[in-house]
Protein backbone atom coordinates (compact mmCIF):
# COMPACT_ATOMS: atom_id res chain seq x y z
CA UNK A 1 12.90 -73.33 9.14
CA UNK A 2 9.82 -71.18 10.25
CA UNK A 3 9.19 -67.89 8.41
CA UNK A 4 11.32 -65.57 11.27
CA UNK A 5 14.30 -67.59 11.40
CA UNK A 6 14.84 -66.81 7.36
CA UNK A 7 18.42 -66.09 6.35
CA UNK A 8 19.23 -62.11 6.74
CA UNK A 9 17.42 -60.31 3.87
CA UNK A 10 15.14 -62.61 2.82
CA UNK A 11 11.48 -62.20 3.18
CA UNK A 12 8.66 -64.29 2.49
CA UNK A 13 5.27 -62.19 0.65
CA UNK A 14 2.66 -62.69 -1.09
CA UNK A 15 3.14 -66.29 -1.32
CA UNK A 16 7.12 -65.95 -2.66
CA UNK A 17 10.49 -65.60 -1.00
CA UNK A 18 12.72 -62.54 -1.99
CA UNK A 19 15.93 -61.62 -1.30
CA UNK A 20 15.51 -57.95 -0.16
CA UNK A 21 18.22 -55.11 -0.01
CA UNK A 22 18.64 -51.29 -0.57
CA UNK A 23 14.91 -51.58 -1.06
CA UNK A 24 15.27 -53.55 -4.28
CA UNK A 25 13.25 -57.03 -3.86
CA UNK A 26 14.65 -59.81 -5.61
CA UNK A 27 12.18 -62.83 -6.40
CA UNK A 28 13.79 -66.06 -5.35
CA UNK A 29 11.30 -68.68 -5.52
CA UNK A 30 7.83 -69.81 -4.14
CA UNK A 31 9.30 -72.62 -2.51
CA UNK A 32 11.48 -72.46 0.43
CA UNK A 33 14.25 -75.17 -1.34
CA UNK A 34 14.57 -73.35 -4.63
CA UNK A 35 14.25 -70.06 -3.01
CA UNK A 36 17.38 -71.11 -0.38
CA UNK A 37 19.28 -72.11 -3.39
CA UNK A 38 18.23 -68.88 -5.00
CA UNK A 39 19.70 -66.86 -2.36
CA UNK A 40 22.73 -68.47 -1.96
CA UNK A 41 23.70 -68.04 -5.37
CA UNK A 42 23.42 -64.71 -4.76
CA UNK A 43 25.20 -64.73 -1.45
CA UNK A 44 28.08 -66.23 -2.82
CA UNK A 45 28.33 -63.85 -5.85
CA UNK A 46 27.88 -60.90 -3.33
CA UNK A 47 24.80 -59.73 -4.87
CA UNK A 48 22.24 -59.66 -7.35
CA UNK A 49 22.20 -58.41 -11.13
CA UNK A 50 22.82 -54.68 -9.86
CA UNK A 51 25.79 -55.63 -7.68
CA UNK A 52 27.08 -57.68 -10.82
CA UNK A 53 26.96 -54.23 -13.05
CA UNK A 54 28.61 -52.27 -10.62
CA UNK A 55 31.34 -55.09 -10.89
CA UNK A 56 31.48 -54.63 -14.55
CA UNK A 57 31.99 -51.36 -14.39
CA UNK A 58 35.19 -51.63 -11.47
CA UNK A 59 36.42 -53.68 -14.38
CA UNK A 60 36.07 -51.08 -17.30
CA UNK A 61 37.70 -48.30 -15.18
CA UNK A 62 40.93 -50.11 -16.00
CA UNK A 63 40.61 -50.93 -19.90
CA UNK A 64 38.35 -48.42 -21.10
CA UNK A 65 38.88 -44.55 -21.64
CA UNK A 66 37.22 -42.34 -19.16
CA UNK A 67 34.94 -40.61 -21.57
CA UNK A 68 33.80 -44.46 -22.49
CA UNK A 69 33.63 -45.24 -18.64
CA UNK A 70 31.22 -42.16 -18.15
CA UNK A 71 28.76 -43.29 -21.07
CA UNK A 72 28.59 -47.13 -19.42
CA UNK A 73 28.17 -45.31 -15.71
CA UNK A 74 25.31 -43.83 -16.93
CA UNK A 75 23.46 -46.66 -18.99
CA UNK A 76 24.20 -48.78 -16.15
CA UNK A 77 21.91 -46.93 -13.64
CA UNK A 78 19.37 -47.41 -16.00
CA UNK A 79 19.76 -51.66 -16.90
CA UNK A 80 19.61 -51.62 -12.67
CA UNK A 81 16.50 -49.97 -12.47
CA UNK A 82 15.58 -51.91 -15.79
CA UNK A 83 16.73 -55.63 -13.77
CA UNK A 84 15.98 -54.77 -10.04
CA UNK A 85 14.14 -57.91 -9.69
CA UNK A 86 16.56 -60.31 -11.63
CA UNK A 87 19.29 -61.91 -10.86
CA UNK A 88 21.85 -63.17 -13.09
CA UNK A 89 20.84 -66.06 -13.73
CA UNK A 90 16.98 -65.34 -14.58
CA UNK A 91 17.71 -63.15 -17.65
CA UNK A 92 17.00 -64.63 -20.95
CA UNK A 93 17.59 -63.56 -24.47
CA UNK A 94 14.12 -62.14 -24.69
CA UNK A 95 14.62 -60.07 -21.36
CA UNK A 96 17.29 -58.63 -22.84
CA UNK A 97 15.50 -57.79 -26.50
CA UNK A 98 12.72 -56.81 -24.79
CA UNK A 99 14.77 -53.87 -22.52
CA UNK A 100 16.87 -52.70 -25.80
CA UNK A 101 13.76 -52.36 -27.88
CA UNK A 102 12.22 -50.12 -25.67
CA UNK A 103 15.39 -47.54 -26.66
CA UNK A 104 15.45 -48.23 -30.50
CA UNK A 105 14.55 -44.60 -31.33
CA UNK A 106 18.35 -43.57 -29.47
CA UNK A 107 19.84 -46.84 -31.50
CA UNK A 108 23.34 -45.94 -30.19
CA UNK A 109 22.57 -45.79 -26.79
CA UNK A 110 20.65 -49.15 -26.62
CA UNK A 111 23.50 -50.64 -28.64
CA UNK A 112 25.77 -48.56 -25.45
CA UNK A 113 23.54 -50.79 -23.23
CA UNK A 114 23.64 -54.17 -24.83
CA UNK A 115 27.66 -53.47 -24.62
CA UNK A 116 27.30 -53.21 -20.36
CA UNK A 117 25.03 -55.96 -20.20
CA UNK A 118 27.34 -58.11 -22.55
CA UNK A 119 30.66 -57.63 -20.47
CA UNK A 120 28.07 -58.02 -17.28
CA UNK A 121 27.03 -61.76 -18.03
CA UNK A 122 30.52 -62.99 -19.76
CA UNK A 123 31.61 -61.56 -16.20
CA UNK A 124 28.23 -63.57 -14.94
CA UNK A 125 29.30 -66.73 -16.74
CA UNK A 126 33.26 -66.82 -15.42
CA UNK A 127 31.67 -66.65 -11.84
CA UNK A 128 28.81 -69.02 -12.43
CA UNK A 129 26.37 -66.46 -12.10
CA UNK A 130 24.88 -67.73 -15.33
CA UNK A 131 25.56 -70.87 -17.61
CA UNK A 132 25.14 -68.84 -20.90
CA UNK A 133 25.32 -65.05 -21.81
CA UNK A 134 21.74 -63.89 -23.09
CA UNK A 135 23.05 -60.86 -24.75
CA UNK A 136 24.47 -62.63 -27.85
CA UNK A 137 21.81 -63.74 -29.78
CA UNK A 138 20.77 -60.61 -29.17
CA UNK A 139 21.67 -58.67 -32.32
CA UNK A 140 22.90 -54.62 -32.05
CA UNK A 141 20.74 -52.23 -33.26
CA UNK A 142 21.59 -50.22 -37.13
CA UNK A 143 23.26 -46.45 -36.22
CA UNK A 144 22.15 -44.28 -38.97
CA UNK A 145 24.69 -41.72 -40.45
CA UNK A 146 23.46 -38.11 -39.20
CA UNK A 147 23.15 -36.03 -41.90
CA UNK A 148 21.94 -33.03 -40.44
CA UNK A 149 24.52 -29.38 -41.36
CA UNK A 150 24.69 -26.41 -39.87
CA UNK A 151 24.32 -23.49 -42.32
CA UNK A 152 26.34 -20.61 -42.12
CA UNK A 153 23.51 -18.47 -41.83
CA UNK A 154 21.89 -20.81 -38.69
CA UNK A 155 25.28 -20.61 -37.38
CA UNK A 156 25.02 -17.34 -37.15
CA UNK A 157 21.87 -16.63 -36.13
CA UNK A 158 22.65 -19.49 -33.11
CA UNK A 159 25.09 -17.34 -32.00
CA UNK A 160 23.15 -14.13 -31.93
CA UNK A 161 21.15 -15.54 -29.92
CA UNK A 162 24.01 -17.50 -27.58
CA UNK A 163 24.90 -15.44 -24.28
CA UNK A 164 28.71 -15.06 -24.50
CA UNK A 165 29.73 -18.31 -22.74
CA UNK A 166 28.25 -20.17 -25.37
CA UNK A 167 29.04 -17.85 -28.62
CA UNK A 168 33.02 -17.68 -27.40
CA UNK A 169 32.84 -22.23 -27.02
CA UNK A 170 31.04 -22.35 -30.26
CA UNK A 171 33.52 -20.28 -32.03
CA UNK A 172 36.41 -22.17 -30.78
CA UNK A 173 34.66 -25.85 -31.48
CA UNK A 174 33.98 -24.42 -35.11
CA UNK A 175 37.60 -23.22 -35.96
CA UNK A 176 38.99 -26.31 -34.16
CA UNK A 177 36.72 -29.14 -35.05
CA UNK A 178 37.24 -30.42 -31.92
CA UNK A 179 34.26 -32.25 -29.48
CA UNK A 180 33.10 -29.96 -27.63
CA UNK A 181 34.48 -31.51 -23.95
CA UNK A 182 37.89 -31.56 -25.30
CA UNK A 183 37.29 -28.00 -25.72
CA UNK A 184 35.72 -27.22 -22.37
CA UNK A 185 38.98 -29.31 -21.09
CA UNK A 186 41.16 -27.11 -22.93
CA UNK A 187 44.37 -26.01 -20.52
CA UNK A 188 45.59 -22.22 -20.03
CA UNK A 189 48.91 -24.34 -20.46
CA UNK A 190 48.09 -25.82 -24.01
CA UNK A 191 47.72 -22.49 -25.56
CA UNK A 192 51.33 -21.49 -26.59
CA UNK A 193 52.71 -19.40 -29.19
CA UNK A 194 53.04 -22.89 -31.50
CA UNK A 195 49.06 -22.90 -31.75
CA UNK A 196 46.54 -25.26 -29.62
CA UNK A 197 47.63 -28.78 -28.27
CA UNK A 198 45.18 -30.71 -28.27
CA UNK A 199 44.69 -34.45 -26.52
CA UNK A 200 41.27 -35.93 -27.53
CA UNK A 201 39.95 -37.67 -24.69
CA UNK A 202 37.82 -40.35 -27.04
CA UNK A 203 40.87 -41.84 -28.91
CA UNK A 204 44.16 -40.12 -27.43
CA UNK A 205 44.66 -38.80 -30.90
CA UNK A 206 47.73 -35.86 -30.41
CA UNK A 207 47.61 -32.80 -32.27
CA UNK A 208 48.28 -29.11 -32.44
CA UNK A 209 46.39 -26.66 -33.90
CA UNK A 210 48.47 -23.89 -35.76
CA UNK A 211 46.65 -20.35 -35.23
CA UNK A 212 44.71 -18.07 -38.06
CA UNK A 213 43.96 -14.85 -37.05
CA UNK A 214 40.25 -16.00 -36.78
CA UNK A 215 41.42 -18.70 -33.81
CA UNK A 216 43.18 -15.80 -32.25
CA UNK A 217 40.40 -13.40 -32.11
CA UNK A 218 38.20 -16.72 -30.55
CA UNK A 219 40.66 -17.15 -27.93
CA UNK A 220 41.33 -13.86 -26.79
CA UNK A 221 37.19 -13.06 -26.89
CA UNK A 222 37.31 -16.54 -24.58
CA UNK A 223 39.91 -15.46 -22.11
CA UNK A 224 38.29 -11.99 -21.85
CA UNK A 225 35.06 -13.56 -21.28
CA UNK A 226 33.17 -11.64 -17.56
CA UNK A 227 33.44 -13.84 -14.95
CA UNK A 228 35.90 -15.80 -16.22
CA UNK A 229 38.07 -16.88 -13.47
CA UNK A 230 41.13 -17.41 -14.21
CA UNK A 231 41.59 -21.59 -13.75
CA UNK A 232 42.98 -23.90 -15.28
CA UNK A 233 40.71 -24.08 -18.05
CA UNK A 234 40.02 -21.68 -21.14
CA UNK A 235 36.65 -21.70 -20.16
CA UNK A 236 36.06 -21.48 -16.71
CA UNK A 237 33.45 -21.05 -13.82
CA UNK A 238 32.86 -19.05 -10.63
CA UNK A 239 34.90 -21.59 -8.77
CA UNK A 240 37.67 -21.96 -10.74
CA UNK A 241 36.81 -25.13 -12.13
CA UNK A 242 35.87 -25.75 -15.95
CA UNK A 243 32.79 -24.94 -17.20
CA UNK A 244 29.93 -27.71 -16.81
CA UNK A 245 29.13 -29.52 -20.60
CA UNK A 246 25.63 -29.62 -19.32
CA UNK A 247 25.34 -25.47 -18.71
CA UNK A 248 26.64 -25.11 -22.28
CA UNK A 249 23.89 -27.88 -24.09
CA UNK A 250 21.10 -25.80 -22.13
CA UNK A 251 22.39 -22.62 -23.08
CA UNK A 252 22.65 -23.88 -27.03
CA UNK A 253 19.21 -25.55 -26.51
CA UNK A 254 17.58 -21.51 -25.21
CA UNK A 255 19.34 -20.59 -28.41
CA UNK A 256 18.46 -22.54 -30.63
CA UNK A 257 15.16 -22.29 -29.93
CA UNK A 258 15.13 -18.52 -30.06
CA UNK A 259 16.45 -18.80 -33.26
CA UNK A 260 14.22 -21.05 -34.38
CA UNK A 261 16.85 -23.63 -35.71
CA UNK A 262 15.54 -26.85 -35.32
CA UNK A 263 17.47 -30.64 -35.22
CA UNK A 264 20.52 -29.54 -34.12
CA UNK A 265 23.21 -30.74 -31.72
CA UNK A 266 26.05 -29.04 -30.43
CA UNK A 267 27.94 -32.12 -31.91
CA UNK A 268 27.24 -31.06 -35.21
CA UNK A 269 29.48 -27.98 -35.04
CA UNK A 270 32.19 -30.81 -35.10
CA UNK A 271 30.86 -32.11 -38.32
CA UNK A 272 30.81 -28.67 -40.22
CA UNK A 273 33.90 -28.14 -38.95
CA UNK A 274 35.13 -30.78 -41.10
CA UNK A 275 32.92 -30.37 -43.88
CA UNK A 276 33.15 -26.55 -44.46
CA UNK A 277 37.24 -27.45 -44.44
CA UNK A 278 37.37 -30.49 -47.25
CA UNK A 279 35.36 -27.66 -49.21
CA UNK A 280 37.73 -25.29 -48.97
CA UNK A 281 40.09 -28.01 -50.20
CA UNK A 282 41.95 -28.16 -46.13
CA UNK A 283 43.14 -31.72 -44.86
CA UNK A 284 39.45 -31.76 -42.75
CA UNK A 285 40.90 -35.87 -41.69
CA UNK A 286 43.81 -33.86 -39.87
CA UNK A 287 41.99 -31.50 -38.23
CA UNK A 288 39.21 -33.76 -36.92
CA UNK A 289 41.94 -36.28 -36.10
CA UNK A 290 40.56 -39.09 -37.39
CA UNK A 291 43.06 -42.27 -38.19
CA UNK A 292 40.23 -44.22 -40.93
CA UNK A 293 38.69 -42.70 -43.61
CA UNK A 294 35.54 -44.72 -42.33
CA UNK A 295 35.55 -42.85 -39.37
CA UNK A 296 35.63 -39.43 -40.72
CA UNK A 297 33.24 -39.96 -43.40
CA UNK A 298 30.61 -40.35 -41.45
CA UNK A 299 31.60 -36.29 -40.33
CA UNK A 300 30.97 -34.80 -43.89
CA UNK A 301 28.04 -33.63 -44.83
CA UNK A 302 26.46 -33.52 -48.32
CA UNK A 303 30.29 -33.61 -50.03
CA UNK A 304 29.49 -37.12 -50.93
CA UNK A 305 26.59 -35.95 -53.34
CA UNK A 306 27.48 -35.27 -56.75
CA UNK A 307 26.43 -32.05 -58.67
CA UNK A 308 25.11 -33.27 -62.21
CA UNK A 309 23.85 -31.32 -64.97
CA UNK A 310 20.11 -32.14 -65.82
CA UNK A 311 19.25 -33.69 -69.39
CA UNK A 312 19.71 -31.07 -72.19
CA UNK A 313 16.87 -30.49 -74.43
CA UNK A 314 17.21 -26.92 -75.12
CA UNK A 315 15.20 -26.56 -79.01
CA UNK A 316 17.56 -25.24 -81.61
């Protein structure tokens, strides 16, 4: 077999044959024997490692919840641009180590990673892609508890500085406690005279939020909001449509930084939500809508620090 009779898509340069396609080269082999085997392999699996993790993903659109589906979708561009020039089965444990250590400052999305790449090989290993899965003696990386809280006094001065979009959703993901896209999801329809129903989009977790006259002041500031067309969604935008979780971070990122309040994340809103309730003695579990205790701990902030009295020495 001379050079220009090679199989479609594979080229021979710089002394190697690679399978080539959507510009991604693929190293098969130096020599034409291994490098045929090589390719067929990946022939017969219908592509290489970045054809395997789009695969994966068909997979997890049927078992996993679509806010989970969106966080693998987007770790899984980056393992293909991480892998172009693998296929299955040329990744090793190190390979694998190697990639995830390079994200250990964002532990929980390298540990968001080795989750794709492990359902990607025992995919691999069912189809012969690979005889072993390299991702499990691999070991996950150690998610610290945040501890960071929002004062009420940052909260406020965040929300000076918030143009009204973003003051009317913080408001509303304070009093609630919900995540903030459940709240930017939140239905004309589930506003009623009961309260708020809420569906959380992570866990399915059903609940309804009864109203104070705070919550009603929130919502009615929301639904008078300019330009707020009237959609589907509380919080809409010029099309109709609801308003983009992406326009609301940069919008809290321009405030926060004009209000010089720094390490925070709209996310924490969520947790003093839950730890400005258990102070004030409400069921904070409930309104978070967390099943475990285990879960919602991690939420609180500072209420697992006991206040003790300092030794007494005072001279008589």
């Amino acid at each position: 077999m001379t050079r220009r009779t090679l199989p479609v898509r594979m080229h021979f340069k710089n002394g190697s044959y690679w399978y080539v396609f959507r510009n991604k080269w693929t190293r098969l082999a130096r020599q034409l024997p291994a490098a045929l085997r090589a390719y067929a392999r990946i022939i017969d699996s219908g592509g290489g490692l970045d054809d395997l993790i789009d695969r994966t993903l068909e997979d997890a659109a049927r078992t996993v919840r679509p806010s989970t589906l969106k966080q693998y979708s987007a770790v899984g561009h980056t393992i293909k641009r991480a892998f172009v020039e693998f296929s299955p089965d040329q990744v090793r444990g190190p390979h694998v180590a190697q990639f995830l250590d390079a994200h250990h400052d964002t532990p929980a999305m390298a540990n968001r990673m080795r989750s794709v790449l492990k359902l990607a090989f025992d995919k691999a290993v069912l189809l012969g892609q690979a005889h072993a899965n390299p991702v499990t003696s691999v070991p996950r990386f150690k998610e610290h508890k945040r501890t960071r809280y929002i004062t009420d006094a940052e909260y406020r001065a965040i929300q000076q500085e918030a143009k009204p979009l973003l003051a009317a959703v913080m408001e509303i993901c304070l009093l609630t406690g919900q995540r903030i896209g459940d709240v930017l999801k939140m239905k004309r329809t589930d506003i009623n005279d009961n309260g708020i129903f809420i569906e959380q989009e992570k866990t399915g977790q059903r609940l309804v939020i009864s109203w104070s006259p705070s919550l009603r002041r929130a919502i009615s500031q929301a639904r008078a909001l300019a330009g707020n067309v009237r959609g589907i969604t509380l919080f809409s935008n010029q099309k109709g449509g609801a308003a983009s979780y992406y326009t609301i971070r940069d919008q809290w990122a321009k405030a926060t930084a004009t209000a010089g309040v720094d390490d925070v994340h709209l996310h924490d809103l969520r947790a003093k939500a839950g730890t400005d309730a258990k102070a004030a003695g409400q069921d904070s579990k409930a309104l978070l809508g967390h099943k475990s205790e285990s879960s919602h701990a991690r939420y609180l902030r500072g209420l697992e620090i006991p206040v003790v009295e300092p030794l007494r020495r005072e001279k008589s």
